[in-house]
Protein backbone atom coordinates (compact mmCIF):
# COMPACT_ATOMS: atom_id res chain seq x y z
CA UNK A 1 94.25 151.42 134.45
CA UNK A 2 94.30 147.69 134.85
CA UNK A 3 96.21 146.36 137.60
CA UNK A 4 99.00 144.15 137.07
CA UNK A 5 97.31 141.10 139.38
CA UNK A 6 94.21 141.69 137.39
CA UNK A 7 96.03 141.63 133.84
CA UNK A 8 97.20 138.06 135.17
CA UNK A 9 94.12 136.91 136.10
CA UNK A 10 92.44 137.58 132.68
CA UNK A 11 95.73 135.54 131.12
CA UNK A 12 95.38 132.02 133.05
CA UNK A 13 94.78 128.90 131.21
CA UNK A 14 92.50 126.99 133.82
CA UNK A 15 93.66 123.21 133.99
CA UNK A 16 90.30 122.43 131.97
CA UNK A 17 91.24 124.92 129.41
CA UNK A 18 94.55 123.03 129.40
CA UNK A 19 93.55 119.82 129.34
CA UNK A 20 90.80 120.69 126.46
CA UNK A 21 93.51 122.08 124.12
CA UNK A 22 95.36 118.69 124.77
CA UNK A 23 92.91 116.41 123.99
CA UNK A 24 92.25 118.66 120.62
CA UNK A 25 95.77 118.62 119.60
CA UNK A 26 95.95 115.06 120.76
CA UNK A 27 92.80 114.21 118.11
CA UNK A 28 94.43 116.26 115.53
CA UNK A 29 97.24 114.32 115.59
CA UNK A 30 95.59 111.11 115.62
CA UNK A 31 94.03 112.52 112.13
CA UNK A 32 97.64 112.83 111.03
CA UNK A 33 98.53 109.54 111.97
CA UNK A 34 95.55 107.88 110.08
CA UNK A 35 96.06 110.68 106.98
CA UNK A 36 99.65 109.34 106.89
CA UNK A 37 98.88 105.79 107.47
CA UNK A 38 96.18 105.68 104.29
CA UNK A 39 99.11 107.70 102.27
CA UNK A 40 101.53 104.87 102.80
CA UNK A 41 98.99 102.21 102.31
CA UNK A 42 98.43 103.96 98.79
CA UNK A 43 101.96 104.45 98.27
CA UNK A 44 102.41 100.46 98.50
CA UNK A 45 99.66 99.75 96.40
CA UNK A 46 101.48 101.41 93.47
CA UNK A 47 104.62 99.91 93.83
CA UNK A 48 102.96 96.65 93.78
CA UNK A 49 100.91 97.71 90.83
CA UNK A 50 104.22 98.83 89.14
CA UNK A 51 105.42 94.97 89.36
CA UNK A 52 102.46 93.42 88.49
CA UNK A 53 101.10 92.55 84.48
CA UNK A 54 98.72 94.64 83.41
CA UNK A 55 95.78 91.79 83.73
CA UNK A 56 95.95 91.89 87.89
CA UNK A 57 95.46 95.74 88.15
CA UNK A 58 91.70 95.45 88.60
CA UNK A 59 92.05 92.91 91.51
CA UNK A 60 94.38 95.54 93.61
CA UNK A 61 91.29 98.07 93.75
């Protein structure tokens, strides 16, 4: 039977481990940022389009 200290042991997060799984969720959320970022960008570039004639389309590309 496993002792209770040693069922603890086997459960801590070292600070590295820690400190790993932030900078991972930190760069995953950077993605998000930038995914979010190039959404709006695209989301502006059709509302401009929808203002525009028809002749200036190609120079929005």
């Amino acid at each position: 039977m496993v002792s209770l200290e040693e069922k603890l042991k086997s459960n801590d997060v070292t600070e590295d481990q820690l400190m790993m799984n932030f900078k991972e969720a930190y760069d995953e959320a950077g993605q998000c940022r930038n995914m979010i970022l190039q959404l709006e960008i695209c989301v502006r570039r059709v509302r401009r389009r929808q203002h525009l004639p028809r002749s200036r389309y190609p120079a929005l590309l």
